[in-house]
N, C-alpha and C. Protein backbone atom coordinates (compact mmCIF):
# COMPACT_ATOMS: atom_id res chain seq x y z
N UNK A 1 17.57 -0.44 16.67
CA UNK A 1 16.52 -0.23 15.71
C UNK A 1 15.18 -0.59 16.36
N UNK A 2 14.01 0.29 16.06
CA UNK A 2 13.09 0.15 17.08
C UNK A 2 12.23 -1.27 16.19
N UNK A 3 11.53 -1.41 16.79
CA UNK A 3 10.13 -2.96 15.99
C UNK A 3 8.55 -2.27 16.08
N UNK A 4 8.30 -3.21 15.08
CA UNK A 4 6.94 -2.41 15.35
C UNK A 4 6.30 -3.20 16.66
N UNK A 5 5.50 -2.32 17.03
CA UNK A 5 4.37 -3.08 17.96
C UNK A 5 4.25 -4.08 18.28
N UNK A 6 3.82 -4.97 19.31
CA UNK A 6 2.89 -6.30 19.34
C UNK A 6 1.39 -6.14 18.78
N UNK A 7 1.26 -4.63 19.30
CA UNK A 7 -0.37 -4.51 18.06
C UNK A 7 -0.42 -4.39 17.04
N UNK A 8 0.61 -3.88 16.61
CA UNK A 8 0.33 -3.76 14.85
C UNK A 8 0.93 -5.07 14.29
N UNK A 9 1.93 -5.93 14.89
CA UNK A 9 2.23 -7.10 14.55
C UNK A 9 1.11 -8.14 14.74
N UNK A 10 0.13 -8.15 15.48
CA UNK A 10 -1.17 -9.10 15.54
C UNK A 10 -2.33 -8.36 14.45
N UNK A 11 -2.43 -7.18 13.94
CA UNK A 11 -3.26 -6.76 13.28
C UNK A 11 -2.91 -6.97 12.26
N UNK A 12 -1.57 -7.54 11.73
CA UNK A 12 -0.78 -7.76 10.69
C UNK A 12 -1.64 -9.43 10.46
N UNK A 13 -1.23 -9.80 11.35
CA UNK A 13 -1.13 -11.51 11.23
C UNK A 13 -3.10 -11.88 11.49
N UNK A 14 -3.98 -11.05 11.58
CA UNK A 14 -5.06 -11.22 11.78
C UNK A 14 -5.76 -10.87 10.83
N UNK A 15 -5.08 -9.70 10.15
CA UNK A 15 -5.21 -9.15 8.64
C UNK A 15 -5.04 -10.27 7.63
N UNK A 16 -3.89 -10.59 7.64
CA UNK A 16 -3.47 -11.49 6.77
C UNK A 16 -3.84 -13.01 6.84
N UNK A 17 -4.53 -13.65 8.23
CA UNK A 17 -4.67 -14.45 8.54
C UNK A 17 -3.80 -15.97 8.51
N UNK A 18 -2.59 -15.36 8.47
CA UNK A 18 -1.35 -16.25 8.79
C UNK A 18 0.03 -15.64 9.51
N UNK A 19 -0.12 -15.90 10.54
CA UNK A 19 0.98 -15.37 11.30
C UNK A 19 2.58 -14.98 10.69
N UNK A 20 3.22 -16.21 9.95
CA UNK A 20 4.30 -16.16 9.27
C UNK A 20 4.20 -14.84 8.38
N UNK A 21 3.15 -15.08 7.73
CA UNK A 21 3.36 -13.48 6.90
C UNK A 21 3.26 -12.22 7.46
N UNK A 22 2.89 -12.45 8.95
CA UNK A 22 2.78 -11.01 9.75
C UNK A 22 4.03 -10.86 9.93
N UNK A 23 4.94 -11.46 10.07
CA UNK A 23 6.44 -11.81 11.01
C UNK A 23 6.92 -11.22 10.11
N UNK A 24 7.26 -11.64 8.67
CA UNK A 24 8.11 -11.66 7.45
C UNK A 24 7.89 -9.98 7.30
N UNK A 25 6.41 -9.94 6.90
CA UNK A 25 6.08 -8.29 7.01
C UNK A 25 6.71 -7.09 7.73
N UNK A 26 6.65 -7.64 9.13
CA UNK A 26 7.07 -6.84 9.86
C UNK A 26 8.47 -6.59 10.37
N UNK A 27 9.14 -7.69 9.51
CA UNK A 27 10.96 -7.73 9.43
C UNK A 27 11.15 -6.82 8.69
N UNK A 28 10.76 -6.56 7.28
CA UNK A 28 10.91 -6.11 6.14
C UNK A 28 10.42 -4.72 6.11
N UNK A 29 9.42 -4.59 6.97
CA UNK A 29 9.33 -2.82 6.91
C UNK A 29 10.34 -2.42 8.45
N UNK A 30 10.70 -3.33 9.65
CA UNK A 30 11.42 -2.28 10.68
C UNK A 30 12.86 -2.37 9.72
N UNK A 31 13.43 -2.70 8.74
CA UNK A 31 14.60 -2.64 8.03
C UNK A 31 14.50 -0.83 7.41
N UNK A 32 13.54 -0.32 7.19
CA UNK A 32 13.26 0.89 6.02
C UNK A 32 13.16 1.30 7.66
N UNK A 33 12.63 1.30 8.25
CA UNK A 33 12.11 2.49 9.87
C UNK A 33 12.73 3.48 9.85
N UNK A 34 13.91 3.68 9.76
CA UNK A 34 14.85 4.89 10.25
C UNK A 34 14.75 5.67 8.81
N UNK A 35 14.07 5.40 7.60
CA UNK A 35 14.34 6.22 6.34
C UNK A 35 12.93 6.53 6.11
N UNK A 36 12.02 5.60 5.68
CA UNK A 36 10.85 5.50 5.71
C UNK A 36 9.86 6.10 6.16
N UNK A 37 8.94 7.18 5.95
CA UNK A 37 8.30 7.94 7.13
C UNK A 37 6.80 8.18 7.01
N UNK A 38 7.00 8.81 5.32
CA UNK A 38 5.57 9.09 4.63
C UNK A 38 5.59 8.99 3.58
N UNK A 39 4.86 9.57 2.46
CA UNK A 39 4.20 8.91 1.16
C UNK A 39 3.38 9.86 0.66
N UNK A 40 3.43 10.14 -0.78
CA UNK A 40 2.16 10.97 -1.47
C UNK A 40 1.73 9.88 -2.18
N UNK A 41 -0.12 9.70 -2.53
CA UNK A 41 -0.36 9.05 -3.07
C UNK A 41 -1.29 9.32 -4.12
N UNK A 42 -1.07 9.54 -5.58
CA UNK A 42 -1.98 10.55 -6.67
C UNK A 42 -3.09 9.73 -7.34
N UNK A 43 -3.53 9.63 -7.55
CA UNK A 43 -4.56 8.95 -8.28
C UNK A 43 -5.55 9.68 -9.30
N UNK A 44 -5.10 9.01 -10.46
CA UNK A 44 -5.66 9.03 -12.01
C UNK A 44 -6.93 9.17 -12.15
N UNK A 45 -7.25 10.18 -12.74
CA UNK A 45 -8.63 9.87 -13.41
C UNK A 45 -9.03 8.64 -14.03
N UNK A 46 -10.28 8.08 -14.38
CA UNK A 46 -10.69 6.75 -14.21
C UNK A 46 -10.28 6.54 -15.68
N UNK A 47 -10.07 5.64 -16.60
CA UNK A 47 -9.80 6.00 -17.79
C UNK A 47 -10.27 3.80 -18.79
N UNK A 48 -11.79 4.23 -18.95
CA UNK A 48 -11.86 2.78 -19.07
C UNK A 48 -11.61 1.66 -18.36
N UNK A 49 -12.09 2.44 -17.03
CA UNK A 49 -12.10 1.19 -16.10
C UNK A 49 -11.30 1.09 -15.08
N UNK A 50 -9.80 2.16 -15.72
CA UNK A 50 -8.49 1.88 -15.14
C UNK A 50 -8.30 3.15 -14.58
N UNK A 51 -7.60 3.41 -13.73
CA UNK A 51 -6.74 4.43 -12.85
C UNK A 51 -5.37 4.46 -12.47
N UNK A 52 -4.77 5.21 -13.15
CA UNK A 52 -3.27 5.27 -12.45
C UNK A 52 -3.22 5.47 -11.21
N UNK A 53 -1.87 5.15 -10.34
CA UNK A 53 -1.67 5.20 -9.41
C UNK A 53 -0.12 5.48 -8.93
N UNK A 54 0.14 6.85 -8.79
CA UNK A 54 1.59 7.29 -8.25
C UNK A 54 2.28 6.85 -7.00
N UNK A 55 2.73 6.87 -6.55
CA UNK A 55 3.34 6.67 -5.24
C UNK A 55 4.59 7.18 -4.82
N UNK A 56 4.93 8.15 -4.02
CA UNK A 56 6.13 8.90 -4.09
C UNK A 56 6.48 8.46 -2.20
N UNK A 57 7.37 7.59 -1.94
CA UNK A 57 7.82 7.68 -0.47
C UNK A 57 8.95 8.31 0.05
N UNK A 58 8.52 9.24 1.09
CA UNK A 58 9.32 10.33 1.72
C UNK A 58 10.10 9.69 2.93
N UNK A 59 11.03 10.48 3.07
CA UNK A 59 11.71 10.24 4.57
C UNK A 59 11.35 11.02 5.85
N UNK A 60 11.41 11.16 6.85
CA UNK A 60 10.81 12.01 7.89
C UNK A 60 10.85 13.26 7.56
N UNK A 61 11.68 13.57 6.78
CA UNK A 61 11.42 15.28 6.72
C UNK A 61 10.72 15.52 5.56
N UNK A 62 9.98 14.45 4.98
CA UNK A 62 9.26 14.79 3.92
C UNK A 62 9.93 14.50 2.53
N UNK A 63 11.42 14.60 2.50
CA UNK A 63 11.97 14.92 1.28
C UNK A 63 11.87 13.11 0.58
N UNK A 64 11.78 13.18 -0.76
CA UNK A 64 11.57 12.23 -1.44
C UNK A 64 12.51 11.18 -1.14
N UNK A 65 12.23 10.13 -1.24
CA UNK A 65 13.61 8.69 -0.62
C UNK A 65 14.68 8.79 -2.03
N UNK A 66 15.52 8.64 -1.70
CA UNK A 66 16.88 8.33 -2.96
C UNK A 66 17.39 7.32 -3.29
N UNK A 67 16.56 6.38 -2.31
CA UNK A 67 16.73 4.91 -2.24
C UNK A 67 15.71 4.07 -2.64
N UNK A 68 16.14 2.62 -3.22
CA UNK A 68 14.64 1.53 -3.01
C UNK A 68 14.49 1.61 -1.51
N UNK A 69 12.93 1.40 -1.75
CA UNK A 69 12.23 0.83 0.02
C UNK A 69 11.16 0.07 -0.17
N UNK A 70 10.44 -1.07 0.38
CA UNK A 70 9.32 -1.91 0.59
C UNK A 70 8.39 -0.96 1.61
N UNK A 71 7.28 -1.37 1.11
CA UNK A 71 6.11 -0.95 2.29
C UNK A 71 5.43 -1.36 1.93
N UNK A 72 3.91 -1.80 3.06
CA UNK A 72 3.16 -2.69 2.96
C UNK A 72 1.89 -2.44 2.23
N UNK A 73 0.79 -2.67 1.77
CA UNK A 73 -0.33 -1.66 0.82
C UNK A 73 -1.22 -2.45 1.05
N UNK A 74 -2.62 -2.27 1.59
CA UNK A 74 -3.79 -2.95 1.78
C UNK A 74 -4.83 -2.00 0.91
N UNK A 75 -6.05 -2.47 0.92
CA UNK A 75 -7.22 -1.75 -0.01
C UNK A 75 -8.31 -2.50 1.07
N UNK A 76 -8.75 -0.72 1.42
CA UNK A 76 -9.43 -0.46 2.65
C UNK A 76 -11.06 -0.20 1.87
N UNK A 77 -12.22 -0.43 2.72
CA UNK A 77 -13.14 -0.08 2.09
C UNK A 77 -13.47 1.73 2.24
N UNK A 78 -12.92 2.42 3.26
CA UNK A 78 -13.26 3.64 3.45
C UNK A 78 -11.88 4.49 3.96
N UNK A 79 -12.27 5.45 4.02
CA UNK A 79 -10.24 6.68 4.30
C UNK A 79 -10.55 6.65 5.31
N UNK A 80 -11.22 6.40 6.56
CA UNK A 80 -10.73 5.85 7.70
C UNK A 80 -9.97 4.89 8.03
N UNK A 81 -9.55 4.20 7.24
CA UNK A 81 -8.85 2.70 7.30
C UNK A 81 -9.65 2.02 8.11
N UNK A 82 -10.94 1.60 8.63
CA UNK A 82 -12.16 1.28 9.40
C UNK A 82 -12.37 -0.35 9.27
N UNK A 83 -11.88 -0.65 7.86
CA UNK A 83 -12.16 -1.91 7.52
C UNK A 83 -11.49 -2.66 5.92
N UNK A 84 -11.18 -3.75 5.92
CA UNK A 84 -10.74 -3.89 4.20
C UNK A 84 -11.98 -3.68 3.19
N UNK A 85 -11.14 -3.79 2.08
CA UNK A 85 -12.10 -4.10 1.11
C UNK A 85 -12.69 -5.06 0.93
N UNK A 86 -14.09 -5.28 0.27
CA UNK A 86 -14.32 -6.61 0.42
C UNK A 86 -14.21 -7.73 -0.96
N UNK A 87 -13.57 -7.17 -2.02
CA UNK A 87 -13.45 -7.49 -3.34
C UNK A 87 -12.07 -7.16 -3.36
N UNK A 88 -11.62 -6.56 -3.76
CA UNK A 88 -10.91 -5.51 -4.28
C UNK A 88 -10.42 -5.38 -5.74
N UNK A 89 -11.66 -5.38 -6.73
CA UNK A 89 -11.95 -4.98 -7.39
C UNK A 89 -11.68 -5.86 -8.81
N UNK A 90 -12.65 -5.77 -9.59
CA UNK A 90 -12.47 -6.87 -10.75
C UNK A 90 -11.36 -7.51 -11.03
N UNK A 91 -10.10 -7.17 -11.43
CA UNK A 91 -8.89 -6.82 -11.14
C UNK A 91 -7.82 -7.12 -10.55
N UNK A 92 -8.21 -5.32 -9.99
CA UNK A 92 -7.61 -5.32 -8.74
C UNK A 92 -6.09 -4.26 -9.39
N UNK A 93 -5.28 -4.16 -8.09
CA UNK A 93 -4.09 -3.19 -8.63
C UNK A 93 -3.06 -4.53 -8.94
N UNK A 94 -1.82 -3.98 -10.01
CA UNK A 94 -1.05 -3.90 -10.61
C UNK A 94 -0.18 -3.09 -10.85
N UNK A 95 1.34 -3.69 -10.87
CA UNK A 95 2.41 -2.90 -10.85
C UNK A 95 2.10 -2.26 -12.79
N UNK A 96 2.77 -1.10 -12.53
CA UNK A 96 2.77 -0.15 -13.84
C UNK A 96 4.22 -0.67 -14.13
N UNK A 97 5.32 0.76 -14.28
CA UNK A 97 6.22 1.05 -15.17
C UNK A 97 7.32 1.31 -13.60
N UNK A 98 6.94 1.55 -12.95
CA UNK A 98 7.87 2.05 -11.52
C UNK A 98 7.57 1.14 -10.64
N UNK A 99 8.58 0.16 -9.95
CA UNK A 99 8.23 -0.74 -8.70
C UNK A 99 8.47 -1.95 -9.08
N UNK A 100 8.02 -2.82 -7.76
CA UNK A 100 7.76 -4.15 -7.94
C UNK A 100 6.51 -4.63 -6.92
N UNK A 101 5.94 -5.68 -7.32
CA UNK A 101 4.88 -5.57 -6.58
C UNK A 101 4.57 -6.98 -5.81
N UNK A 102 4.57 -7.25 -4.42
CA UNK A 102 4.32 -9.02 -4.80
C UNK A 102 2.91 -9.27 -3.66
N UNK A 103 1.94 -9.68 -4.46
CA UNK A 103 1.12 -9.99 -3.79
C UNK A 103 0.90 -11.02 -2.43
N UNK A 104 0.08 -10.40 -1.30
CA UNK A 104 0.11 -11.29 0.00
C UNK A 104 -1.36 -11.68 0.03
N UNK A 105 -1.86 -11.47 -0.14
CA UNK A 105 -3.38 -11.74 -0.63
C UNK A 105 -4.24 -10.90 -1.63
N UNK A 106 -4.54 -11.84 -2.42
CA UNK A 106 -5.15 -11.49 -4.37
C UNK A 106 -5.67 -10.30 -3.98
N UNK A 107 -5.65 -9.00 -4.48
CA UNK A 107 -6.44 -8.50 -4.90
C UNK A 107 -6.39 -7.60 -3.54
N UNK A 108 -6.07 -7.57 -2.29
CA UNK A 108 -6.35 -6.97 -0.84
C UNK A 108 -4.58 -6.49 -0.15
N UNK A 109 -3.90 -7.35 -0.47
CA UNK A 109 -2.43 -6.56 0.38
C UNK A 109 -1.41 -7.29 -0.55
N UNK A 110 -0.34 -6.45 -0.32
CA UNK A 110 0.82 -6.29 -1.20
C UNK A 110 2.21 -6.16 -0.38
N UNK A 111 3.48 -6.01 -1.07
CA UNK A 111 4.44 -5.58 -0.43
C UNK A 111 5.14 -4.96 -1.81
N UNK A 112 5.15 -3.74 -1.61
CA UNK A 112 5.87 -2.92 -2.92
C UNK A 112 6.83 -2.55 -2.79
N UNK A 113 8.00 -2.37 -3.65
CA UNK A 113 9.67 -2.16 -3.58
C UNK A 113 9.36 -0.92 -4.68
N UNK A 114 9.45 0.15 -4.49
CA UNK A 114 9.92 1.39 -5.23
C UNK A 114 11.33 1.08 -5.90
N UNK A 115 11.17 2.20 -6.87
CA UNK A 115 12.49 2.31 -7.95
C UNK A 115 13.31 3.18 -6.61
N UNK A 116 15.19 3.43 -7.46
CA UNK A 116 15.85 4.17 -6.62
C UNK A 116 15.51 5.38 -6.13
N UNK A 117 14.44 6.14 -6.64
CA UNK A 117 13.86 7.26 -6.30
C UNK A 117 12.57 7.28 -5.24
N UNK A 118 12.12 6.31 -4.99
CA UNK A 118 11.11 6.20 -4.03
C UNK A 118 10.14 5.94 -4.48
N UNK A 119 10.11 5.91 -6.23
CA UNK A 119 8.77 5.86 -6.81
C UNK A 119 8.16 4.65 -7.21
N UNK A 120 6.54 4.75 -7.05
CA UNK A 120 6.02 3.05 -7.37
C UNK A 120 4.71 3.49 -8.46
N UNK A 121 4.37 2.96 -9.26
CA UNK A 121 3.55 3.00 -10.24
C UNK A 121 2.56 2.11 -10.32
N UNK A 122 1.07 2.54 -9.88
CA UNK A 122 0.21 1.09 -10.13
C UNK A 122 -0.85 1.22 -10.65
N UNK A 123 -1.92 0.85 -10.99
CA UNK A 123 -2.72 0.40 -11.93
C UNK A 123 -4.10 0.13 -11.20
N UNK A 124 -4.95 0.26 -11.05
CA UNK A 124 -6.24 0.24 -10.56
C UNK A 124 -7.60 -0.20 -11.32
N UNK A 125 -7.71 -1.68 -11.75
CA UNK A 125 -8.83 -2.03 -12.65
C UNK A 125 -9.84 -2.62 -11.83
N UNK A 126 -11.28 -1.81 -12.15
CA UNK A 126 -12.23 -2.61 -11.55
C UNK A 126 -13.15 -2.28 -12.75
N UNK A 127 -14.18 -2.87 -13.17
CA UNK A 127 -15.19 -2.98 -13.99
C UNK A 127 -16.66 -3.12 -13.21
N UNK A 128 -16.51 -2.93 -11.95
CA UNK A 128 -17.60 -2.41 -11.07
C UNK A 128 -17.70 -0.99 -10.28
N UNK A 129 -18.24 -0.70 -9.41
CA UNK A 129 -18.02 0.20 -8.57
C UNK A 129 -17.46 0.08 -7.27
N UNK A 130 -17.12 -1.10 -6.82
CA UNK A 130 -16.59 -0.93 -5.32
C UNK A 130 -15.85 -0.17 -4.83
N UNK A 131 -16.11 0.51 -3.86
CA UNK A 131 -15.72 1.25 -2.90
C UNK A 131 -14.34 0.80 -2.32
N UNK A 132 -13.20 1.91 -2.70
CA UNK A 132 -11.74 1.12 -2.47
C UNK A 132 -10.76 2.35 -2.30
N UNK A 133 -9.80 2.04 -1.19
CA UNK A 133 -9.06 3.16 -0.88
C UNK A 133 -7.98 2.24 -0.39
N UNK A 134 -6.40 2.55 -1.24
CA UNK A 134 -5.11 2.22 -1.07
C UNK A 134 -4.53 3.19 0.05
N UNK A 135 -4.36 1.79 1.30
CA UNK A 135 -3.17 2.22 2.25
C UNK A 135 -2.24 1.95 2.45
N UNK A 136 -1.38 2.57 3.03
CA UNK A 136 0.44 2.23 2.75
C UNK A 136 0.49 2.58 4.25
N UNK A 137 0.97 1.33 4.95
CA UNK A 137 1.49 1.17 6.36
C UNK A 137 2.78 2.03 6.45
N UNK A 138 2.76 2.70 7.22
CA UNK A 138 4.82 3.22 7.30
C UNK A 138 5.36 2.69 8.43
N UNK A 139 6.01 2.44 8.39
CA UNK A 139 7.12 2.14 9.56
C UNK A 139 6.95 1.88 11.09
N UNK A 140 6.45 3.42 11.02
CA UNK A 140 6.16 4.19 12.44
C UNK A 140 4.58 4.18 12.41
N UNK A 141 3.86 3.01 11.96
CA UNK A 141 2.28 2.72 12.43
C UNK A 141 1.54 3.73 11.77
N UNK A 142 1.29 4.86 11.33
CA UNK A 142 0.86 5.76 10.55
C UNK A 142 0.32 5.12 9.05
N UNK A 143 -1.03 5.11 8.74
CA UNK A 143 -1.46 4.87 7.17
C UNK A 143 -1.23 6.08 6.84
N UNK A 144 -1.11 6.12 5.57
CA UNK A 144 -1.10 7.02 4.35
C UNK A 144 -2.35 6.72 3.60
N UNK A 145 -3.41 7.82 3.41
CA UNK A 145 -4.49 6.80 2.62
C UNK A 145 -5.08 7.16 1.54
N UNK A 146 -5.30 6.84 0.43
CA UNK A 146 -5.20 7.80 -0.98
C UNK A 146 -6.83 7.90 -0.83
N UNK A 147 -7.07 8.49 -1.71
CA UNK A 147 -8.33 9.44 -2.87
C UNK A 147 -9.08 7.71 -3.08
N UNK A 148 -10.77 8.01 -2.84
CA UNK A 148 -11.32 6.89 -3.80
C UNK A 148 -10.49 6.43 -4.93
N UNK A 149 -11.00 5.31 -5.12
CA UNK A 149 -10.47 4.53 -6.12
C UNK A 149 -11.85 3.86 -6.93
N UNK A 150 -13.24 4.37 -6.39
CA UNK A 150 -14.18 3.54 -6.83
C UNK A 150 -14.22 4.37 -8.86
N UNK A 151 -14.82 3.33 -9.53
CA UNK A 151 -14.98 3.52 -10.57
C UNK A 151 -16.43 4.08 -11.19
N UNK A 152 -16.88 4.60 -12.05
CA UNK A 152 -18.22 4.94 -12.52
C UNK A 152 -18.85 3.04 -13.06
N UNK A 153 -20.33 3.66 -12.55
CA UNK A 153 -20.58 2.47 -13.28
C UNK A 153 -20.97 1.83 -14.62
């Protein structure tokens, strides 16, 4: 089974600014590697503040997972993945109706477990405008990086 990187394992632990949680992280997604590949990510019209948030994770050939899987989710300030967010948002995301969600730092990174179908459901509240874009690490070093997330003001 391959591992990720030594670079993406220090960008993990520099991200997160505690090594242990880079480690733990990076156990927990090379376990999904061989299934795990890509991701659609839909995002809700703004609706009082709030935005849904779909999440559908694929296997290398694209086709939808049939299984639970974890993957990692940060909130980037731009769809370059260039930099985090620097709030992340009044809020912030929340698990919906699909998933589980457990926070690694408030409001900025996550580790999400999809239902048996691959699907994760989340929630997007900010009561400002910050500038915010959900990424989903895969496996194989590749972000997935959704649609603004900023809100009207």
């Amino acid at each position: 089974m391959a591992t990720l990187t030594a670079h993406t394992a220090e960008r993990l632990r520099t991200a997160l600014g505690n090594e242990q949680a880079g480690v733990e992280i990076a156990n927990i997604l090379n376990v999904y590697r061989s299934r795990l590949a890509d991701a659609t990510i839909t995002v809700g019209a703004e609706n009082t503040n709030v935005r849904a948030i779909t999440i559908q994770l694929k296997d290398e050939n694209g086709v939808d997972l049939a299984t639970r899987a974890a993957v990692l989710a940060v909130l980037l300030l731009d769809a370059n993945g260039d930099a985090f967010a620097a709030t992340g948002g009044s809020t912030g995301i929340a698990i919906g109706t699909d998933g589980a969600l457990l926070a690694l730092v408030a409001k900025k990174a996550w580790v999400l477990i999809s239902e048996a179908d691959g699907d994760i459901d989340l929630t997007w509240t900010d009561t400002g405008t910050e500038a915010a874009y959900l990424a989903l690490l895969m496996p194989n070093g590749r972000l997935v990086i959704s649609a603004a997330l900023t809100n009207a003001p």
